[in-house]
Protein backbone atom coordinates (compact mmCIF):
# COMPACT_ATOMS: atom_id res chain seq x y z
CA UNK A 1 132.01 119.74 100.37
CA UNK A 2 129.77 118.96 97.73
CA UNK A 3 126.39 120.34 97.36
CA UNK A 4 123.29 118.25 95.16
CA UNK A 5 120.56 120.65 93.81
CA UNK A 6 117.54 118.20 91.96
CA UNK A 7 116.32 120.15 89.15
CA UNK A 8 113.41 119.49 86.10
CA UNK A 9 115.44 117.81 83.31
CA UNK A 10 114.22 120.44 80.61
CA UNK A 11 116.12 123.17 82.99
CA UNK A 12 119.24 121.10 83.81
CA UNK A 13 119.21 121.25 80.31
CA UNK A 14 119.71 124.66 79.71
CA UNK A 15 121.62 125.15 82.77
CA UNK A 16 124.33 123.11 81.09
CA UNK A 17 125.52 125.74 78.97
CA UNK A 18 126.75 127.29 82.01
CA UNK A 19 129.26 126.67 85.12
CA UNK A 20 126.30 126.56 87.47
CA UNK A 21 128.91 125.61 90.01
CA UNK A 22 130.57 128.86 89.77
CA UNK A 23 127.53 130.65 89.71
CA UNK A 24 126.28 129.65 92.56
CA UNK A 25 129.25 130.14 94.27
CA UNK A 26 129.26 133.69 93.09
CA UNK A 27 125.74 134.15 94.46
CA UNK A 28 126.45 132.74 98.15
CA UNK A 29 129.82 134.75 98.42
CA UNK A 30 128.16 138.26 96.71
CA UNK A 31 125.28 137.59 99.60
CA UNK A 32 127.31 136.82 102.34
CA UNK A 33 128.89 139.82 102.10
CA UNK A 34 125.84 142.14 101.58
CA UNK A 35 124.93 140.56 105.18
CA UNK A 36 128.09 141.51 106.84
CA UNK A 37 129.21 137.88 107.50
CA UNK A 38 132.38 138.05 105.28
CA UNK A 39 134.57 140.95 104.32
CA UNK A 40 136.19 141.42 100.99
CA UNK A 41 139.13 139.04 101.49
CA UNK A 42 136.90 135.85 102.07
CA UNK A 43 135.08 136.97 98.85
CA UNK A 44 138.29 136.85 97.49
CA UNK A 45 139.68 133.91 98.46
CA UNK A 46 136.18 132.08 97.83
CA UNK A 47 135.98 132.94 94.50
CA UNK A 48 139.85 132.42 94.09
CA UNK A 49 140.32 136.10 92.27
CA UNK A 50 143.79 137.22 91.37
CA UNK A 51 143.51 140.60 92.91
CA UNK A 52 141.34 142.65 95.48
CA UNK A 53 140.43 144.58 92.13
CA UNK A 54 139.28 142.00 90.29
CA UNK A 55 137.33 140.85 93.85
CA UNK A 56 135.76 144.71 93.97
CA UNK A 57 134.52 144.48 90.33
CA UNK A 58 132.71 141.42 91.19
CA UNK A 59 130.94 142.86 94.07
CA UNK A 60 130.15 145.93 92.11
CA UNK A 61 128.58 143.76 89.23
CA UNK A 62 126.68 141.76 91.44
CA UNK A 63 125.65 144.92 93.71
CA UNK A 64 126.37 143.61 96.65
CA UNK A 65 127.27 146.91 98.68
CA UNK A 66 127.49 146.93 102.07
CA UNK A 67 124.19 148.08 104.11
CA UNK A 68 124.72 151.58 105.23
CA UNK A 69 122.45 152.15 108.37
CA UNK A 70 121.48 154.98 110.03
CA UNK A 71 123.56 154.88 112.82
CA UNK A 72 126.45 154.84 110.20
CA UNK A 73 125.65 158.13 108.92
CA UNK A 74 125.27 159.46 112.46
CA UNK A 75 129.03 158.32 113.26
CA UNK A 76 130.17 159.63 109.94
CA UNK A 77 128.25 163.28 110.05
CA UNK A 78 129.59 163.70 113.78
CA UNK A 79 133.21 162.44 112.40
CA UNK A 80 132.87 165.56 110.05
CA UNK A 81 131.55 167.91 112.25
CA UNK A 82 134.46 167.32 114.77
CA UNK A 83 136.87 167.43 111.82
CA UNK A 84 135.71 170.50 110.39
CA UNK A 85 135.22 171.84 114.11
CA UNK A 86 139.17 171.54 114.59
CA UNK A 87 140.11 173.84 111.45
């Protein structure tokens, strides 16, 4: 698929200097993941990255963590209380 994005000459310009393909690449996998709609793996293979490392790095540079809601830190405080319940 190929993708067209019309831009003021003066910025294309200056854009030039970098792989804006890449970049924006970067920024659609790095969001897709803060939403939930991929997992590490796509970002991965996406972005074509050698290793799940190099793939964590990315996310962490581009801080796209994934949202931690409420009702996540209910499960995970009643998953310690039972744990520390059974010692």
């Amino acid at each position: 698929m190929q993708i067209v994005i019309e831009l003021p000459e003066q910025i294309a310009n200056q854009l030039q200097l970098v792989n804006i393909s890449r970049r924006v690449l970067e920024l659609i996998a790095a969001d897709r993941y803060r939403q939930g709609h991929i997992g590490a793996a796509e970002v991965r293979q996406i972005l074509k990255f050698s290793s799940r490392w190099e793939t964590y790095e990315f996310l962490k540079r581009e801080k796209a963590y994934l949202p931690y809601t409420e009702e996540d830190l209910d499960r995970d405080s009643q998953t310690i209380f039972n744990l520390l319940a059974q010692e």
